[in-house]
PDB file of N, CA and C in Angstrom:
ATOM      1  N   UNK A   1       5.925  -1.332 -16.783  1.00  0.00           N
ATOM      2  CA  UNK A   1       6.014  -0.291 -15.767  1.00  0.00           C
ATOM      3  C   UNK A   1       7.317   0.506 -15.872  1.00  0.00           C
ATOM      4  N   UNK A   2       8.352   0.095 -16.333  1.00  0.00           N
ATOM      5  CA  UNK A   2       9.619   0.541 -16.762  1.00  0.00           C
ATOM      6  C   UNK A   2       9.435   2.167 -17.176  1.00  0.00           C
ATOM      7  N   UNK A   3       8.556   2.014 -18.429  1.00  0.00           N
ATOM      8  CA  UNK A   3       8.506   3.202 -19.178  1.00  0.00           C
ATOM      9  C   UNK A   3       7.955   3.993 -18.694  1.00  0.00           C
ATOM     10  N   UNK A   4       7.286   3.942 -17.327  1.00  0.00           N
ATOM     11  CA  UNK A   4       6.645   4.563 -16.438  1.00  0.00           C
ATOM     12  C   UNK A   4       7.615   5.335 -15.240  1.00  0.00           C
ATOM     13  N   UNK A   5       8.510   4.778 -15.203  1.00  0.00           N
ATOM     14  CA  UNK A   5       9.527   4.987 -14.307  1.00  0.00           C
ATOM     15  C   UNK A   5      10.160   4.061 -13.051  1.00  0.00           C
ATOM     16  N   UNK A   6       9.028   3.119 -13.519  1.00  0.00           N
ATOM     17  CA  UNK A   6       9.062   1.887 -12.264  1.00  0.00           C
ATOM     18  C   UNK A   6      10.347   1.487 -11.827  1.00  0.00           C
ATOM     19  N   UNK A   7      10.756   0.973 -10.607  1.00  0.00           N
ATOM     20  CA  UNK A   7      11.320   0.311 -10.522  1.00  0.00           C
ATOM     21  C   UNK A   7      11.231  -1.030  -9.754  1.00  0.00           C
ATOM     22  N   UNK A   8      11.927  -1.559 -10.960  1.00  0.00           N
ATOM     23  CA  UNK A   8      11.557  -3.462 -10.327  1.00  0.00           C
ATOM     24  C   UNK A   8      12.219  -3.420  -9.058  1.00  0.00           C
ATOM     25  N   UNK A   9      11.774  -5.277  -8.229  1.00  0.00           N
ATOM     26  CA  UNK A   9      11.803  -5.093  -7.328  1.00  0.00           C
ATOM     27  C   UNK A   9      12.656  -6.775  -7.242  1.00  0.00           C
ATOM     28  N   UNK A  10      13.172  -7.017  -6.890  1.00  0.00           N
ATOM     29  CA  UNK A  10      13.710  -9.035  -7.267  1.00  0.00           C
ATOM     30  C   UNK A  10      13.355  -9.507  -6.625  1.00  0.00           C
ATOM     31  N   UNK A  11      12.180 -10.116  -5.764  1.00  0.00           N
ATOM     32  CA  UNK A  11      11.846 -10.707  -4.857  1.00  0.00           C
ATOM     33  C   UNK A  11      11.902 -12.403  -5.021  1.00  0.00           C
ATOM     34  N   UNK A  12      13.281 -12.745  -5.754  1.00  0.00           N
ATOM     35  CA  UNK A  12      14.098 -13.838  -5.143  1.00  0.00           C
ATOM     36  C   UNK A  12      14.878 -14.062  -4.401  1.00  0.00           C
ATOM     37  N   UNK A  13      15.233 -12.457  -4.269  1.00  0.00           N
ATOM     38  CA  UNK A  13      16.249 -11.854  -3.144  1.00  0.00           C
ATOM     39  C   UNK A  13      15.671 -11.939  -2.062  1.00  0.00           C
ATOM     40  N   UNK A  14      16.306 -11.942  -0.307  1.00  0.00           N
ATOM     41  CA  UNK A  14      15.255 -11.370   0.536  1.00  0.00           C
ATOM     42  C   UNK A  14      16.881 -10.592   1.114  1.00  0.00           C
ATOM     43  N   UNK A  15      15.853  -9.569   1.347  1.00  0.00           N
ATOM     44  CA  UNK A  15      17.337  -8.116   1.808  1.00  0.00           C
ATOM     45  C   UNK A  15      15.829  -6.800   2.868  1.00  0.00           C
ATOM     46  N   UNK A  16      16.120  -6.323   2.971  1.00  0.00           N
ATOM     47  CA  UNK A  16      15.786  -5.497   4.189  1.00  0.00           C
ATOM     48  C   UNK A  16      15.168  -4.620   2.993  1.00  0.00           C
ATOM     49  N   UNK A  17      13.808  -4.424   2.823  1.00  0.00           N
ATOM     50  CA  UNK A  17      12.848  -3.969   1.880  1.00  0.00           C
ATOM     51  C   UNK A  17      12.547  -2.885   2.514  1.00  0.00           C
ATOM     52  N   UNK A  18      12.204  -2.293   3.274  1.00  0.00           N
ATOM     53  CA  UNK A  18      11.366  -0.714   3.592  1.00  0.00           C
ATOM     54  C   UNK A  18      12.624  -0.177   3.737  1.00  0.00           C
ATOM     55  N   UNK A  19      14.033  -0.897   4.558  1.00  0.00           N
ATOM     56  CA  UNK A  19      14.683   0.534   4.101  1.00  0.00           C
ATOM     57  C   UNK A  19      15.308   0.617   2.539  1.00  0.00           C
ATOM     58  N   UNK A  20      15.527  -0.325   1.917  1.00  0.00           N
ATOM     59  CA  UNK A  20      15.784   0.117   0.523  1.00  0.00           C
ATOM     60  C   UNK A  20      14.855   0.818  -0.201  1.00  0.00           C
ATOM     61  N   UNK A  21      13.203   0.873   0.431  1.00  0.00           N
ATOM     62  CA  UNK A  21      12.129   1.981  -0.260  1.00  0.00           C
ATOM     63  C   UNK A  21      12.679   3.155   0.389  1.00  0.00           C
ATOM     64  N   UNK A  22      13.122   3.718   1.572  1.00  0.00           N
ATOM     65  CA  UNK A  22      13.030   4.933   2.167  1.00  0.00           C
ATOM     66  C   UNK A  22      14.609   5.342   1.751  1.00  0.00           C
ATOM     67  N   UNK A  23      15.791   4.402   1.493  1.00  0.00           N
ATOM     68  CA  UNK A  23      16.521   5.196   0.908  1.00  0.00           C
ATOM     69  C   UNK A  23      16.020   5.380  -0.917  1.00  0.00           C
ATOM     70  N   UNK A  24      15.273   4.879  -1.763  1.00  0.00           N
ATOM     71  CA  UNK A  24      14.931   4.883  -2.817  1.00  0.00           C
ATOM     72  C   UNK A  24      14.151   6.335  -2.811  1.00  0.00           C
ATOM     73  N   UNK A  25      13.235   6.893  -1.857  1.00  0.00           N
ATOM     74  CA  UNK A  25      12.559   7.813  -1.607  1.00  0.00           C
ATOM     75  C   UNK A  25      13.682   9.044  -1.842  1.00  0.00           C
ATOM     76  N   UNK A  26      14.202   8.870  -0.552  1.00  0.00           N
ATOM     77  CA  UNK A  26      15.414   9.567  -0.434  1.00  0.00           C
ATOM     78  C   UNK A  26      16.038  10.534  -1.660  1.00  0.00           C
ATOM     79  N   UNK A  27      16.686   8.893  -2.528  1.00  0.00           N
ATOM     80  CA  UNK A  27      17.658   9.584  -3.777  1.00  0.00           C
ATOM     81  C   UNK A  27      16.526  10.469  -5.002  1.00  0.00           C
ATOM     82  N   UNK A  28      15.402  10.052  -4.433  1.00  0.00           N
ATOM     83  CA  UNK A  28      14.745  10.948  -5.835  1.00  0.00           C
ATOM     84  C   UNK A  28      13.290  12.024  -5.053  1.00  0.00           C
ATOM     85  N   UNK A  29      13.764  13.111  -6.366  1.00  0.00           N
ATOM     86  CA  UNK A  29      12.732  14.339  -6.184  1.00  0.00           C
ATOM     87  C   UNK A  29      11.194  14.212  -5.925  1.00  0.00           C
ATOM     88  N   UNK A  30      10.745  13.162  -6.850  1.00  0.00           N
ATOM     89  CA  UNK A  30       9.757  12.415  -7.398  1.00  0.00           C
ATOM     90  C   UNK A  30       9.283  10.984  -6.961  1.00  0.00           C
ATOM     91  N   UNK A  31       8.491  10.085  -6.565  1.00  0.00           N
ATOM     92  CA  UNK A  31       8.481   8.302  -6.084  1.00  0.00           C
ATOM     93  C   UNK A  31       7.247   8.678  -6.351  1.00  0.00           C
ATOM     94  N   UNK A  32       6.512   7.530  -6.896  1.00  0.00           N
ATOM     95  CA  UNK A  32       5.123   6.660  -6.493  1.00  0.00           C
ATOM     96  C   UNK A  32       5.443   5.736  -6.197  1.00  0.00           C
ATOM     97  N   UNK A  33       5.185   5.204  -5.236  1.00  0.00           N
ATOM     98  CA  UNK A  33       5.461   3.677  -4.399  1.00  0.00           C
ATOM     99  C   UNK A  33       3.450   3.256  -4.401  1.00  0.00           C
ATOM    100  N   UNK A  34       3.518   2.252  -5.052  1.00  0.00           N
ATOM    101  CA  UNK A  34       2.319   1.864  -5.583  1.00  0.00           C
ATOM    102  C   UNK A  34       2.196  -0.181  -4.808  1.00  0.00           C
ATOM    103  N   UNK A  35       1.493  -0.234  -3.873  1.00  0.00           N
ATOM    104  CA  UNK A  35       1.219  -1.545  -2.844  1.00  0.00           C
ATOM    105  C   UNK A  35       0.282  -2.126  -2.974  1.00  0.00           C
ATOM    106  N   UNK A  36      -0.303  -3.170  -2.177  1.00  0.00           N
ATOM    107  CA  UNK A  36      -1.196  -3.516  -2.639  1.00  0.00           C
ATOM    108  C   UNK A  36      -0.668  -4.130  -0.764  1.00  0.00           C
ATOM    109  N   UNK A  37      -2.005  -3.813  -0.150  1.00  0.00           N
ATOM    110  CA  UNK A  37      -1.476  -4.077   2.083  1.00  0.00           C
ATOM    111  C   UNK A  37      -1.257  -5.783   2.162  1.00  0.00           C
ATOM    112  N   UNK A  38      -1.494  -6.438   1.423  1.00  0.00           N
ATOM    113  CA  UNK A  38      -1.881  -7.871   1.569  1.00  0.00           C
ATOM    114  C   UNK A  38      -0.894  -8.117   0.893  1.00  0.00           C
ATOM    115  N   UNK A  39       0.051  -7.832   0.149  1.00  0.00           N
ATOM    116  CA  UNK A  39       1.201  -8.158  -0.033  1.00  0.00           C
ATOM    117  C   UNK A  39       1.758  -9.604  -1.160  1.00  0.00           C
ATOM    118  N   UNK A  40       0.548  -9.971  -2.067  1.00  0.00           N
ATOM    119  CA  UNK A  40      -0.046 -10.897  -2.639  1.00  0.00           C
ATOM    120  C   UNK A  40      -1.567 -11.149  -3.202  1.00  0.00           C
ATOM    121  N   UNK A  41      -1.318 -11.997  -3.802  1.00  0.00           N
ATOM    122  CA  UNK A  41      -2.300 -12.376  -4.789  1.00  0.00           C
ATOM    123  C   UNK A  41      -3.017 -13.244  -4.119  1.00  0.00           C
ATOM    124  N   UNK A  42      -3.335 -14.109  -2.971  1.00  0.00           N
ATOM    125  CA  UNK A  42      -3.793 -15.033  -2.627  1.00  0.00           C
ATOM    126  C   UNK A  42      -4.442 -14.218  -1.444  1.00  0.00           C
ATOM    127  N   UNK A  43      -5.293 -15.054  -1.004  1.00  0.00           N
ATOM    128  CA  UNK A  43      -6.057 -14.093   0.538  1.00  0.00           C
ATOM    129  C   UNK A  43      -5.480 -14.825   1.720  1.00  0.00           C
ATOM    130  N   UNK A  44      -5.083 -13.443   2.528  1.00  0.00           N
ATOM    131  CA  UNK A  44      -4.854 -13.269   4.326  1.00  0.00           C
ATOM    132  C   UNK A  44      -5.793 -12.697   4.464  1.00  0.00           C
ATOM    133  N   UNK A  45      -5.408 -12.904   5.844  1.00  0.00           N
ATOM    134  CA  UNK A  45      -6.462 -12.358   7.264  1.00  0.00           C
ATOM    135  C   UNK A  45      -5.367 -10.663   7.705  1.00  0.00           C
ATOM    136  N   UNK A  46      -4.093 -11.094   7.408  1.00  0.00           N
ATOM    137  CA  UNK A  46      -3.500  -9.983   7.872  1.00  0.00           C
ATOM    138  C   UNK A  46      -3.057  -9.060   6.668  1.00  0.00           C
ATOM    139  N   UNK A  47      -2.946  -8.272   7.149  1.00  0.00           N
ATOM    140  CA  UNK A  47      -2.073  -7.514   5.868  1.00  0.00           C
ATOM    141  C   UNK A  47      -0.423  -6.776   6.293  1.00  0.00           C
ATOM    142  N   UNK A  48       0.476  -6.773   5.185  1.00  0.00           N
ATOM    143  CA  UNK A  48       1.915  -6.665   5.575  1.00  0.00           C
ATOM    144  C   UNK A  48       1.608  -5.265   6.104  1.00  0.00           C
ATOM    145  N   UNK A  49       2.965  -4.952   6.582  1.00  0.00           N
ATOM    146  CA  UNK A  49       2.963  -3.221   7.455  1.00  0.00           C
ATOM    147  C   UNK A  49       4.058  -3.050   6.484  1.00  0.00           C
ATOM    148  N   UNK A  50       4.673  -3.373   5.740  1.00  0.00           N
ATOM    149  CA  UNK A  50       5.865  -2.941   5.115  1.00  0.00           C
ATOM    150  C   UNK A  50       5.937  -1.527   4.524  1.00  0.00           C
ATOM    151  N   UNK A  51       4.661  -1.009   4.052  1.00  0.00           N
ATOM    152  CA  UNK A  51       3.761   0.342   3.272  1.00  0.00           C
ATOM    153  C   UNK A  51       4.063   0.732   4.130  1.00  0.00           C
ATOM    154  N   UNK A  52       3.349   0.825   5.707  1.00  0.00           N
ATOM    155  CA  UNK A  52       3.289   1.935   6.476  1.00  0.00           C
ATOM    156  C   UNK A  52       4.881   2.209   6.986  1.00  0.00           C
ATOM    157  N   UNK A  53       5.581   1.383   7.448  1.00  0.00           N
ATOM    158  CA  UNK A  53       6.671   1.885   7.915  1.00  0.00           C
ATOM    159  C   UNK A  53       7.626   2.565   6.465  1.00  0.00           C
ATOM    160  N   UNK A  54       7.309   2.161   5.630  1.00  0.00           N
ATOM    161  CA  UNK A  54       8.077   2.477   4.523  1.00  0.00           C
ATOM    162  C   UNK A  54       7.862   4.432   4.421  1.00  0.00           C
ATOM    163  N   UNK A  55       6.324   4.583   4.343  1.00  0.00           N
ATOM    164  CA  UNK A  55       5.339   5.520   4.267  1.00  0.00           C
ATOM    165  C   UNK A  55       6.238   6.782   5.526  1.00  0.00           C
ATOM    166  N   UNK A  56       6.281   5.939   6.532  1.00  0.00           N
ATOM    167  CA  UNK A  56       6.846   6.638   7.995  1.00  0.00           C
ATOM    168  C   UNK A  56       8.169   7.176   8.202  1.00  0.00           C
ATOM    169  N   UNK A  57       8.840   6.039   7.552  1.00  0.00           N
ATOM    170  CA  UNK A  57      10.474   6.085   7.783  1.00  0.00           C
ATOM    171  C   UNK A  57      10.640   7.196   6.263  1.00  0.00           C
ATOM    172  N   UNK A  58      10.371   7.314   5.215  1.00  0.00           N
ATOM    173  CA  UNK A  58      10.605   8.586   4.103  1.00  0.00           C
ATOM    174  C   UNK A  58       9.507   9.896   4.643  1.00  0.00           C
ATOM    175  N   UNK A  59       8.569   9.903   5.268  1.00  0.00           N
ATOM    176  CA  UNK A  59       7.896  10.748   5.663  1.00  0.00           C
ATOM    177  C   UNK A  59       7.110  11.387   4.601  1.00  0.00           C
ATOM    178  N   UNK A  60       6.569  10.564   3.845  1.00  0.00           N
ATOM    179  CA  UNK A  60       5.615  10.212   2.816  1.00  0.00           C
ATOM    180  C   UNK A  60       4.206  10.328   3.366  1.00  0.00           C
ATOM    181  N   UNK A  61       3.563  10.751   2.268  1.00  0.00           N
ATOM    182  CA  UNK A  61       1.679  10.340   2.606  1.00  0.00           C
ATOM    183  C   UNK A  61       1.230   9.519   1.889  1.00  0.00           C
ATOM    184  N   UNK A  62       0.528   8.749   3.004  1.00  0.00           N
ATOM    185  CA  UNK A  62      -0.310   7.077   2.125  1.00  0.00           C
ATOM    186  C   UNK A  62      -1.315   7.944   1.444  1.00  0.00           C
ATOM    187  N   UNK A  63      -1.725   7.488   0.211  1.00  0.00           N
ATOM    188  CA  UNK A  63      -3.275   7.655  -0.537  1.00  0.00           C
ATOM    189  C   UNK A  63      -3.505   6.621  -0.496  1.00  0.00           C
ATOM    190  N   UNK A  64      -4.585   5.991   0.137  1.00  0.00           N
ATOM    191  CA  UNK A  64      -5.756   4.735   0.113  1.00  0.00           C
ATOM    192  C   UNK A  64      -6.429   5.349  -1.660  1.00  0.00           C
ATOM    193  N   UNK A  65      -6.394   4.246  -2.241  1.00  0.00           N
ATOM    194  CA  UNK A  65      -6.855   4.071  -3.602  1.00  0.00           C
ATOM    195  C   UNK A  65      -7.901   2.386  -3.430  1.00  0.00           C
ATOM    196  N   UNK A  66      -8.937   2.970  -3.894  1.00  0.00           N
ATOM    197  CA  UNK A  66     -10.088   1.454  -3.882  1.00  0.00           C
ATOM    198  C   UNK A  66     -10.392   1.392  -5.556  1.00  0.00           C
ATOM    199  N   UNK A  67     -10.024  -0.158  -5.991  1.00  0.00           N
ATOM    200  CA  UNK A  67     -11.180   0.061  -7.468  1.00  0.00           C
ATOM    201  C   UNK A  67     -12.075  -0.859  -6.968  1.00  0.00           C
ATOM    202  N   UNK A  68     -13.433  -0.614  -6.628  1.00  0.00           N
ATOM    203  CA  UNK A  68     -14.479  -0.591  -6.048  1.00  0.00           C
ATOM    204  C   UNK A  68     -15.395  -1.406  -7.491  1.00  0.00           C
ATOM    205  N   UNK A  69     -15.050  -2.725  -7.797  1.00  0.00           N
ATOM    206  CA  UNK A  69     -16.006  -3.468  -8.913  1.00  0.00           C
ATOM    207  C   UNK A  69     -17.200  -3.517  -9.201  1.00  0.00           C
ATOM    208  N   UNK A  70     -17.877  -3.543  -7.765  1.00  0.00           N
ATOM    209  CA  UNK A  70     -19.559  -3.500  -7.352  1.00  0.00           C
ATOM    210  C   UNK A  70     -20.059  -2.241  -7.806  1.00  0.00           C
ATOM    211  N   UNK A  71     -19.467  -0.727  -7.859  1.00  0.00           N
ATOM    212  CA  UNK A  71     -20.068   0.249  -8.292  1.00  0.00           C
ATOM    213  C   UNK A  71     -19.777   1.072  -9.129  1.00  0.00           C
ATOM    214  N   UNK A  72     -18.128  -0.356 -10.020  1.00  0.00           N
ATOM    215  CA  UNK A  72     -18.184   0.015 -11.113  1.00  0.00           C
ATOM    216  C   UNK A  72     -17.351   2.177 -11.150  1.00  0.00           C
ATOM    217  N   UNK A  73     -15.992   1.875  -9.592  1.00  0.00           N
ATOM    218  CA  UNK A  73     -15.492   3.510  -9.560  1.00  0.00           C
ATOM    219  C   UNK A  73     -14.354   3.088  -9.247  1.00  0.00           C
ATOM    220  N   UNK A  74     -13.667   3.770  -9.076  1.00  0.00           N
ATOM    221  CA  UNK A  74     -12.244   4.410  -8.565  1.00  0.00           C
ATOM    222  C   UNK A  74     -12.206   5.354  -7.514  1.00  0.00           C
ATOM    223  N   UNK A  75     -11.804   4.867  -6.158  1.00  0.00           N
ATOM    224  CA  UNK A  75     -12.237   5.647  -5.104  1.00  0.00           C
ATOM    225  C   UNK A  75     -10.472   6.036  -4.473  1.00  0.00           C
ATOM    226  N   UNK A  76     -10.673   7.524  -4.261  1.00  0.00           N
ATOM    227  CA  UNK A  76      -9.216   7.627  -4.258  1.00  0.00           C
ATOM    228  C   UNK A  76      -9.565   9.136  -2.310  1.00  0.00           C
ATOM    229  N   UNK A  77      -8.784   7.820  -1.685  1.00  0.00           N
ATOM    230  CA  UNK A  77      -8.938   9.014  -0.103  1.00  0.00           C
ATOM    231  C   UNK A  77      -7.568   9.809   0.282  1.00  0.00           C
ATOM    232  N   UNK A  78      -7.811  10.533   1.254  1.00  0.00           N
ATOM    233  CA  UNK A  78      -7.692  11.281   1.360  1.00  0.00           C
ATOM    234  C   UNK A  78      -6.049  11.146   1.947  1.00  0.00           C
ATOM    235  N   UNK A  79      -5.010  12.109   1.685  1.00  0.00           N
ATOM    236  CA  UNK A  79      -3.676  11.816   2.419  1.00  0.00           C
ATOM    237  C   UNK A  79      -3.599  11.836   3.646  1.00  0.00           C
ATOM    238  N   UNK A  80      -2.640  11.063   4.338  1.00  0.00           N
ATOM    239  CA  UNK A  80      -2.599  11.069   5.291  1.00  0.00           C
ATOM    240  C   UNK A  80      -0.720  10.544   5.664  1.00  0.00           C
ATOM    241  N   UNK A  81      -0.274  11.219   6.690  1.00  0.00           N
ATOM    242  CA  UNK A  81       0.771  10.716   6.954  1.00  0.00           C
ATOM    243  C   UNK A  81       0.804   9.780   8.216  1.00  0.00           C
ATOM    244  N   UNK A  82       1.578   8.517   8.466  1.00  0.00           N
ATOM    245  CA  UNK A  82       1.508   7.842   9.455  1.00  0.00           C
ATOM    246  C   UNK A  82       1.750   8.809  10.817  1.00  0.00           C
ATOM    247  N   UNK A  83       1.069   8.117  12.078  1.00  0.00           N
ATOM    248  CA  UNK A  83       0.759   8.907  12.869  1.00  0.00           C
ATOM    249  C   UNK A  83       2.290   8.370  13.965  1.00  0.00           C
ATOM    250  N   UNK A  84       2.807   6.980  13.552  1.00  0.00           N
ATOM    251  CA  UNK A  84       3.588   6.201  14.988  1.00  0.00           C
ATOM    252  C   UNK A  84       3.045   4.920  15.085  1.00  0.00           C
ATOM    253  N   UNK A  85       1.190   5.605  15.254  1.00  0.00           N
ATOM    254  CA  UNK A  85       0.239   4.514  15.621  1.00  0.00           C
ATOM    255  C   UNK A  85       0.124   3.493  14.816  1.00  0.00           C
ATOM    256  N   UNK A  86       1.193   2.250  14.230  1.00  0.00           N
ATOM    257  CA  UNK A  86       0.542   1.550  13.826  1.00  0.00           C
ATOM    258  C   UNK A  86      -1.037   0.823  13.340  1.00  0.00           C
ATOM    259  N   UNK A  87      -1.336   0.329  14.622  1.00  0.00           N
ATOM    260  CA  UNK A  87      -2.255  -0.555  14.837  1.00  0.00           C
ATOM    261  C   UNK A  87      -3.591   0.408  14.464  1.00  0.00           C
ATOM    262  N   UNK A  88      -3.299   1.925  14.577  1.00  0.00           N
ATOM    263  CA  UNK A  88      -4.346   2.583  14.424  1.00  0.00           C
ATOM    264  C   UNK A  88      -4.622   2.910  13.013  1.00  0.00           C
ATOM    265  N   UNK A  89      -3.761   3.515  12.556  1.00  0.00           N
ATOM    266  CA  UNK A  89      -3.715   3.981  11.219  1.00  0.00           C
ATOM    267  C   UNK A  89      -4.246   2.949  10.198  1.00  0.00           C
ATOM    268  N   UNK A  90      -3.582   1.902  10.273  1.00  0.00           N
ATOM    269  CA  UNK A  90      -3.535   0.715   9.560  1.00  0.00           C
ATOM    270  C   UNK A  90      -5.372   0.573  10.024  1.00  0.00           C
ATOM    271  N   UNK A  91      -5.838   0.379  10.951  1.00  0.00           N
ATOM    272  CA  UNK A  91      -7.517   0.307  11.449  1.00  0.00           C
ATOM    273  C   UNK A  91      -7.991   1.533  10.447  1.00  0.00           C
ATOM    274  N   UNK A  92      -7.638   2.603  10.232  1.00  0.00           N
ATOM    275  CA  UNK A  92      -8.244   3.986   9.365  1.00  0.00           C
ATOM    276  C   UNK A  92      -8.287   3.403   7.920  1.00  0.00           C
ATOM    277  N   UNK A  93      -7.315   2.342   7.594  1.00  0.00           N
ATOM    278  CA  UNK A  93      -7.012   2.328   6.440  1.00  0.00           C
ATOM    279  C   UNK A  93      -7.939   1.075   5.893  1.00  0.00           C
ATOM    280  N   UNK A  94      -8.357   0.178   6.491  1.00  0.00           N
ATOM    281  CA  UNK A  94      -9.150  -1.127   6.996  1.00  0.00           C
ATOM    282  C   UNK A  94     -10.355  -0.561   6.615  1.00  0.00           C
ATOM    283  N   UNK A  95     -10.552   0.075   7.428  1.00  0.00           N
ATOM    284  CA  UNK A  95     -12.415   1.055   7.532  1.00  0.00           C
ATOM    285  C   UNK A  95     -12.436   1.576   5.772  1.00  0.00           C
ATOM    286  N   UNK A  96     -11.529   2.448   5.446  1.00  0.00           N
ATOM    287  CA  UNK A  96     -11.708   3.176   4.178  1.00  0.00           C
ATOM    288  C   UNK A  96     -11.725   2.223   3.241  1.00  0.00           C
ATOM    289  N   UNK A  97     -11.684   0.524   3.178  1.00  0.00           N
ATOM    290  CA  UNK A  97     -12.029  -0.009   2.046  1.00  0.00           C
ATOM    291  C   UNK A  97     -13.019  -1.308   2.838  1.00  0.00           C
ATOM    292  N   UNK A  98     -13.186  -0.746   3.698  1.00  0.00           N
ATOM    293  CA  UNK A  98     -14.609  -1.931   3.804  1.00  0.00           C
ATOM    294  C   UNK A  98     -15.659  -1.315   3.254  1.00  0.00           C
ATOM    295  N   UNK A  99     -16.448  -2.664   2.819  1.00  0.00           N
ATOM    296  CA  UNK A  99     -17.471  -1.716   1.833  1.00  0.00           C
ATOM    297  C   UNK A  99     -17.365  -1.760   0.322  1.00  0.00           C
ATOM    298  N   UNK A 100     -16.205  -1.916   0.078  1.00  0.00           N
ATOM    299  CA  UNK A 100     -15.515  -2.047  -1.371  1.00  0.00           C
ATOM    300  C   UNK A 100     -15.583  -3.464  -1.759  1.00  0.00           C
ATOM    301  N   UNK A 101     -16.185  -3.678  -3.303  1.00  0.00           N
ATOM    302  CA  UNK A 101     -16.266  -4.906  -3.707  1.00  0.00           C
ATOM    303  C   UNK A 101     -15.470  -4.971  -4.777  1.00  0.00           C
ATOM    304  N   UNK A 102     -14.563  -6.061  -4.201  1.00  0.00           N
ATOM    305  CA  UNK A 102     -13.442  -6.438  -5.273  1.00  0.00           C
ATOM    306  C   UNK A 102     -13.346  -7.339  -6.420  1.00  0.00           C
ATOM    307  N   UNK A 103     -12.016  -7.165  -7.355  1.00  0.00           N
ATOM    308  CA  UNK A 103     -13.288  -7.942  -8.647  1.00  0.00           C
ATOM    309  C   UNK A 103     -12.792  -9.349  -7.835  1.00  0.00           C
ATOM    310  N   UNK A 104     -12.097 -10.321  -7.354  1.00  0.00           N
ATOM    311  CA  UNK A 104     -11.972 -10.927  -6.988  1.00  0.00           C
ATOM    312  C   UNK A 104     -12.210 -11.151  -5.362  1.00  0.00           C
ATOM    313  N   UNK A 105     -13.372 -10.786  -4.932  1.00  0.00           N
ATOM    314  CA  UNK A 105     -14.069 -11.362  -3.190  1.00  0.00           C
ATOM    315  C   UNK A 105     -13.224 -11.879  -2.907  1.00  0.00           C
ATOM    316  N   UNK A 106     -13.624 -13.178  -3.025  1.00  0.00           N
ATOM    317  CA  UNK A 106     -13.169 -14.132  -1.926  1.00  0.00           C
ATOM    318  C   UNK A 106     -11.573 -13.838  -1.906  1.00  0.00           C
ATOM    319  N   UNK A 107     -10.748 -13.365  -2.446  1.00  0.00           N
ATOM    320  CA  UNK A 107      -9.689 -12.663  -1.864  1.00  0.00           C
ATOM    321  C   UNK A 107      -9.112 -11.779  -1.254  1.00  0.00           C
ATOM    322  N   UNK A 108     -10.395 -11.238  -0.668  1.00  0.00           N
ATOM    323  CA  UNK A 108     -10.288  -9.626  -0.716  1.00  0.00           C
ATOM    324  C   UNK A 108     -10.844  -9.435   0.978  1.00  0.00           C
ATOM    325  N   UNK A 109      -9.629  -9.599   2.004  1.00  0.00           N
ATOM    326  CA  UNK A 109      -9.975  -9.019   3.030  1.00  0.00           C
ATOM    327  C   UNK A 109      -9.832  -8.296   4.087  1.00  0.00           C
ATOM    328  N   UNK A 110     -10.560  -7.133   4.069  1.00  0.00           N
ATOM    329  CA  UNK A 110     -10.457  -5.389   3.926  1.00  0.00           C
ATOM    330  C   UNK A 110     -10.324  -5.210   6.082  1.00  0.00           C
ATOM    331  N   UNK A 111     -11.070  -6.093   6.181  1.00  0.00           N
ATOM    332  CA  UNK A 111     -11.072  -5.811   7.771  1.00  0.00           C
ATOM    333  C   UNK A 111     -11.863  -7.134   8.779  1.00  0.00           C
TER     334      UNK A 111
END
């Protein structure tokens, strides 16, 4: 991801993460900040908020991106900037990948 422009992230560290994304936003012209809401490889019931406030506090727009296994697409919605509303937005964002079959199910939970 390097050669991409990535930048790593040390998560042996623990240090105050959304604002080091929103000053990271900040210092550059350019960011893809690329998440995944569940915040791991293993399955929750919840998913982190770290995206959205990150999303909120640089004044960024989320793109919901689905790779959708079952029909075999790449489903890419629509921008949106956080509203405040937590609990809501994050529900908009829930809805736009239920429905979506992941290549790994039983890890995969959307709402």
């Amino acid at each position: 991801m390097r050669w991409l422009g990535g930048i790593p992230v040390d998560r042996s560290v623990s240090r105050d993460r959304v604002t080091e994304m929103i000053d990271t936003f900040r210092a550059h012209d350019r960011l893809v900040f690329v998440f995944t809401p569940e915040g791991t490889r293993k399955r929750v019931t919840e998913w982190k908020t770290g995206f959205y406030h990150v999303a909120a506090g640089a004044g960024v727009p989320i793109v919901p991106v689905a790779f959708d296994y079952g029909k075999k697409a790449v489903i890419i919605g629509p921008p949106f900037y956080a509203t405040g509303d937590a609990v809501g937005d994050i529900a908009f964002l829930r809805r736009f990948y239920s429905g979506v079959t992941a290549k790994r199910p039983e890890n995969f939970a959307p709402g």
